[in-house]
N, C-alpha and C. Protein backbone atom coordinates (compact mmCIF):
# COMPACT_ATOMS: atom_id res chain seq x y z
N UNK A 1 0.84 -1.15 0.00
CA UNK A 1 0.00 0.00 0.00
C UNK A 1 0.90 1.24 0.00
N UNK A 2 0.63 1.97 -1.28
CA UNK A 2 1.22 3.33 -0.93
C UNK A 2 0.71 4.36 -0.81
N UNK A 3 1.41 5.40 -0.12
CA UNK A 3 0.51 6.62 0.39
C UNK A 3 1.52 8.00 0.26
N UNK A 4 1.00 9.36 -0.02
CA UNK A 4 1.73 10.50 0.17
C UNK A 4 1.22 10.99 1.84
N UNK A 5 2.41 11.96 2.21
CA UNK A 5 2.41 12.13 2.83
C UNK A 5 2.53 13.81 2.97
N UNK A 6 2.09 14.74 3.49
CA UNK A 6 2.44 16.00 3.01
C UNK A 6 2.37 16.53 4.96
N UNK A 7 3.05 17.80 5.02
CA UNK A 7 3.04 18.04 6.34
C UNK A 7 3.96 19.41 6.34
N UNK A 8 3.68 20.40 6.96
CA UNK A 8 4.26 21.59 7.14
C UNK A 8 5.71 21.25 8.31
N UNK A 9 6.35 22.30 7.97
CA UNK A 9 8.68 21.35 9.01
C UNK A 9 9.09 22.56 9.27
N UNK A 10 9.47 22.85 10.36
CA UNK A 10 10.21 24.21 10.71
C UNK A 10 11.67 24.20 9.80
N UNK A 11 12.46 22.60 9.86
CA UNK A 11 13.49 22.67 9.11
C UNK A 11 13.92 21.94 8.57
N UNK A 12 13.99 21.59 7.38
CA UNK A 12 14.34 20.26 6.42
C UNK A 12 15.74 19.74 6.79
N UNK A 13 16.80 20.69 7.31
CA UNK A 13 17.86 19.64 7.85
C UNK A 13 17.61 18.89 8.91
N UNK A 14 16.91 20.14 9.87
CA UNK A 14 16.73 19.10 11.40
C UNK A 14 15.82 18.16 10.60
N UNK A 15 14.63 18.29 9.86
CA UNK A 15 14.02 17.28 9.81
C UNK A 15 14.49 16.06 9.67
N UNK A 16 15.78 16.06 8.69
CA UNK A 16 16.42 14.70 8.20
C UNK A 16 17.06 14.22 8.96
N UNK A 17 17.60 14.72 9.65
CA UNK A 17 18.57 13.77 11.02
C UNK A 17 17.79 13.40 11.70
N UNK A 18 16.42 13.73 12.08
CA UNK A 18 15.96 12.94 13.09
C UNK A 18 15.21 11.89 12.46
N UNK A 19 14.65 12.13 10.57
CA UNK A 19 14.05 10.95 10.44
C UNK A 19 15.14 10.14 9.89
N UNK A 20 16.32 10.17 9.15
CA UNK A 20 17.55 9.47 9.26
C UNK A 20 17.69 8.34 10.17
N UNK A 21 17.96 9.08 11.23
CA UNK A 21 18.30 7.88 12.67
C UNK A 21 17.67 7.88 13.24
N UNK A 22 16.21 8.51 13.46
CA UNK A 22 15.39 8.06 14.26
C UNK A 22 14.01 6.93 13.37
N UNK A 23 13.59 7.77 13.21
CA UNK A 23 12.30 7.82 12.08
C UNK A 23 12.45 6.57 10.81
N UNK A 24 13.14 6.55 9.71
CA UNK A 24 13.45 5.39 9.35
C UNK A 24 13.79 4.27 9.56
N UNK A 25 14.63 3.96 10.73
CA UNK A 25 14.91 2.66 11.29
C UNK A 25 13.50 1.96 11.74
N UNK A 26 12.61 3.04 12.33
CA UNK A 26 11.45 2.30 13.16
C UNK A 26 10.60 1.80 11.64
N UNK A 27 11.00 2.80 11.17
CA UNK A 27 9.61 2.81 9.91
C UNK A 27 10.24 1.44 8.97
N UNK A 28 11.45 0.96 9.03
CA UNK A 28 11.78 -0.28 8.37
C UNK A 28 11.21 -1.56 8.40
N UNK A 29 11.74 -0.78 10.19
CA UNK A 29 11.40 -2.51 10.97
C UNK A 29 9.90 -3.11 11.06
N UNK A 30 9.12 -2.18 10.95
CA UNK A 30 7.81 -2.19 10.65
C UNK A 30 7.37 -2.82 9.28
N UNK A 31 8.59 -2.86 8.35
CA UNK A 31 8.02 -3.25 7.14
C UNK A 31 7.79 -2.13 6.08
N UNK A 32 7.75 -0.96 6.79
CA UNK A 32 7.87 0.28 5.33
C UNK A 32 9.16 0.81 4.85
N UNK A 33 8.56 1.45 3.79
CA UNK A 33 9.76 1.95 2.72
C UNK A 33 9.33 3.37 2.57
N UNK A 34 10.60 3.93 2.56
CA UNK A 34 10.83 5.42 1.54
C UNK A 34 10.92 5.42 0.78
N UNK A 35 10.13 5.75 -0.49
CA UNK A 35 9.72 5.95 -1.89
C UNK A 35 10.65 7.53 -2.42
N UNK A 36 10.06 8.72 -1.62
CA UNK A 36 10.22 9.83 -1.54
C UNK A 36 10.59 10.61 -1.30
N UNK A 37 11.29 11.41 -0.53
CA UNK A 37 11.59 12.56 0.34
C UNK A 37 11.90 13.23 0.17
N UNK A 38 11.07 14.53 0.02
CA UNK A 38 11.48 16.19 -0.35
C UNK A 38 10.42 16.98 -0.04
N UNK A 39 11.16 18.31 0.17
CA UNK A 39 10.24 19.58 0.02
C UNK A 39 10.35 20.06 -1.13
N UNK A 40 8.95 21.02 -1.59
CA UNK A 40 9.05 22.12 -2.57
C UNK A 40 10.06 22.76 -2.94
N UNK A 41 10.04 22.86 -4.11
CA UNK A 41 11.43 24.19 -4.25
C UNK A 41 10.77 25.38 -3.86
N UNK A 42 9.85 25.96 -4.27
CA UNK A 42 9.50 27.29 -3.76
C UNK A 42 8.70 27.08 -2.17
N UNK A 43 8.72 26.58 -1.54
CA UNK A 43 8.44 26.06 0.00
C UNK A 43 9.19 25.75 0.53
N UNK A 44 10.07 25.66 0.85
CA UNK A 44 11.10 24.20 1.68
C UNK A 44 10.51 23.77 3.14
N UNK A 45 9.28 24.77 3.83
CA UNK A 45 8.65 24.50 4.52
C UNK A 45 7.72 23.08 4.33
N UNK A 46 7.65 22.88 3.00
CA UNK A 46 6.58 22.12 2.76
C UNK A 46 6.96 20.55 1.90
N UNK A 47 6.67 19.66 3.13
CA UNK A 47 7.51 18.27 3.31
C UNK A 47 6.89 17.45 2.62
N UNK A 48 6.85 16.41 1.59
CA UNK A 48 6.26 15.39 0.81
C UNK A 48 6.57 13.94 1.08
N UNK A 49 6.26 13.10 1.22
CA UNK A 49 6.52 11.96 1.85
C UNK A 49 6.12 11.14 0.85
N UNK A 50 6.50 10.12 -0.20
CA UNK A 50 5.89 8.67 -0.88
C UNK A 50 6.27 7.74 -0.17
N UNK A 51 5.88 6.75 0.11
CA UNK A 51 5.59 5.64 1.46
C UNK A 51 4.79 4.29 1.31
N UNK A 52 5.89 3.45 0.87
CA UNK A 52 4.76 2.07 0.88
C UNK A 52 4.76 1.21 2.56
N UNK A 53 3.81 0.79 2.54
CA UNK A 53 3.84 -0.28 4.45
C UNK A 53 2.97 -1.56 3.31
N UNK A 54 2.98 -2.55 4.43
CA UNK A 54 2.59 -3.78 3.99
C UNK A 54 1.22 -3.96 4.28
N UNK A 55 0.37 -3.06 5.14
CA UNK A 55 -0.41 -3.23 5.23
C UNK A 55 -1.08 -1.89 6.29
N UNK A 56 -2.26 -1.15 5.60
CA UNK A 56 -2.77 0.42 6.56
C UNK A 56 -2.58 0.01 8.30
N UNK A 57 -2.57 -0.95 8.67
CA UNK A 57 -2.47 -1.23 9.88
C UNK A 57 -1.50 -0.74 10.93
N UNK A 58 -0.35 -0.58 9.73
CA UNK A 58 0.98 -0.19 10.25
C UNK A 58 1.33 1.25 10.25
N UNK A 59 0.47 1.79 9.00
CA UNK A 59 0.48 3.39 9.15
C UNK A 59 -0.59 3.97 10.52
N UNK A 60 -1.62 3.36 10.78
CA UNK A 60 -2.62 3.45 11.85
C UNK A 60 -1.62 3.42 13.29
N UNK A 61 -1.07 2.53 13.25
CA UNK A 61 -0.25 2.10 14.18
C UNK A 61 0.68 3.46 14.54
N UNK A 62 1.59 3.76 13.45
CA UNK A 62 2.29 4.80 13.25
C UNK A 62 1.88 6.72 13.47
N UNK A 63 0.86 6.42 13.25
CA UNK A 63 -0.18 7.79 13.49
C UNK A 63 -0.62 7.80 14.64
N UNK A 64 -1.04 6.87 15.31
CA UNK A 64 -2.00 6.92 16.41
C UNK A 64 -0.67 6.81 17.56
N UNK A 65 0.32 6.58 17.65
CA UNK A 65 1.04 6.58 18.53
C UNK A 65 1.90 7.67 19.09
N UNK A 66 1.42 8.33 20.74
CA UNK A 66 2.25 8.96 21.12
C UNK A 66 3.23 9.45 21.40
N UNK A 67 3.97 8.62 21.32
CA UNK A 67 5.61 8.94 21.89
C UNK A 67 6.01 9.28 20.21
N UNK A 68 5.78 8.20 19.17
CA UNK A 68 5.99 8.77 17.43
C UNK A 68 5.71 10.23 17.56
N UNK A 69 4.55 10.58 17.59
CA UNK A 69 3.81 12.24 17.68
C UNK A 69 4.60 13.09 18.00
N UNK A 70 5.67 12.85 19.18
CA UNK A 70 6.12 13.90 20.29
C UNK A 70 7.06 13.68 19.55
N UNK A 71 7.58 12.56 18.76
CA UNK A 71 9.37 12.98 18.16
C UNK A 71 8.68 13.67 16.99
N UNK A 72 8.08 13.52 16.16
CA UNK A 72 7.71 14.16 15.05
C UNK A 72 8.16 15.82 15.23
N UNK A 73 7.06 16.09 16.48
CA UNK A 73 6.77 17.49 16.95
C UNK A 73 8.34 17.51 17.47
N UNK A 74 8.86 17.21 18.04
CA UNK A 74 10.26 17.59 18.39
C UNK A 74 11.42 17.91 17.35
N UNK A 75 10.84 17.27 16.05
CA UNK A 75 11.71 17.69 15.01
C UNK A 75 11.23 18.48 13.93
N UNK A 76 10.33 19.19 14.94
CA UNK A 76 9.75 20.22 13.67
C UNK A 76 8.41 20.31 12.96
N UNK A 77 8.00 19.21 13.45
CA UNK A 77 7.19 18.51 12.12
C UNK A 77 5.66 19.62 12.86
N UNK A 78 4.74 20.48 12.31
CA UNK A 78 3.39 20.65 12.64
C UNK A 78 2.61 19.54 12.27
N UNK A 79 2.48 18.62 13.12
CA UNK A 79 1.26 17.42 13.01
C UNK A 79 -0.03 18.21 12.96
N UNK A 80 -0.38 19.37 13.05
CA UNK A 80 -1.46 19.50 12.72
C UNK A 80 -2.05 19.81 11.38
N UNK A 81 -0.85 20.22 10.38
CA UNK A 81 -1.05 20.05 9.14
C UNK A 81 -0.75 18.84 8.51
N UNK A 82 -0.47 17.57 8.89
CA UNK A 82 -0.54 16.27 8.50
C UNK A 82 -1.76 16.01 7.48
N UNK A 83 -1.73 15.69 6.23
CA UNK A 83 -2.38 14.87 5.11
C UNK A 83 -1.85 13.65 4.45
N UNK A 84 -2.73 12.12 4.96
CA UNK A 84 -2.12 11.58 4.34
C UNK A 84 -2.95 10.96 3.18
N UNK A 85 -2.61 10.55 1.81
CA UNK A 85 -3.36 10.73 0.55
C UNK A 85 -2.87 8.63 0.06
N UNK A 86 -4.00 8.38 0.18
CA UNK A 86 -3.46 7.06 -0.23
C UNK A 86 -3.81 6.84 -1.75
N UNK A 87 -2.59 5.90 -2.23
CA UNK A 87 -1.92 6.28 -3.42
C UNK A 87 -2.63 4.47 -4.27
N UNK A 88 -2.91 4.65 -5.36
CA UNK A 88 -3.17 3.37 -6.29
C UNK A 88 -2.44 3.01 -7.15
C-alpha cells in the first residue's frame, strides 16, 4: 500500500537527522519503505513523503502513537497540518 504524505517542518535539515536515525529505522522494521523525500522548491517549509507499508495497519499504528507524535513534533514537524493521501 502506498501513500503520500504531506506536512508543514520548521526545518528540512533538522528534519532529516531525526528521520535518518530516528524515524526510518522504526519505519523499516515495521516493514515500510521510503519511496520519496522532499520539500518544494518554492516552500522548503513544505515536506512530501511517498511511502509504501505492507499493510494500513501499520500506518494506523504509526499515526495513532504517542511517543511517534512527540518525536515528530520535536523535530519540527506541525502534526497538525498532516495529510495523508493514499496512493493506487
Amino acid at each position: 500500500m502506498n501513500f503520500l504524505l504531506t506536512e508543514r517542518i520548521d526545518d528540512y535539515d533538522r528534519f532529516n537527522v531525526w528521520f535518518e536515525n530516528e524515524a526510518l529505522p522504526k519505519i523499516e522494521a515495521a516493514g515500510g519503505k521510503v519511496i520519496l523525500k522532499g520539500v518544494q522548491l518554492d516552500d522548503e517549509q513544505q515536506l512530501h513523503l511517498v511511502m509504501s507499508v505492507d499493510a494500513p495497519e501499520t500506518l494506523q499504528a504509526f499515526m495513532a502513537d504517542p511517543g511517534f507524535t512527540a518525536e515528530r513534533v520535536a523535530a519540527g514537524v506541525h502534526v497538525d497540518t498532516t495529510q495523508v493521501t493514499m496512493l493506487k
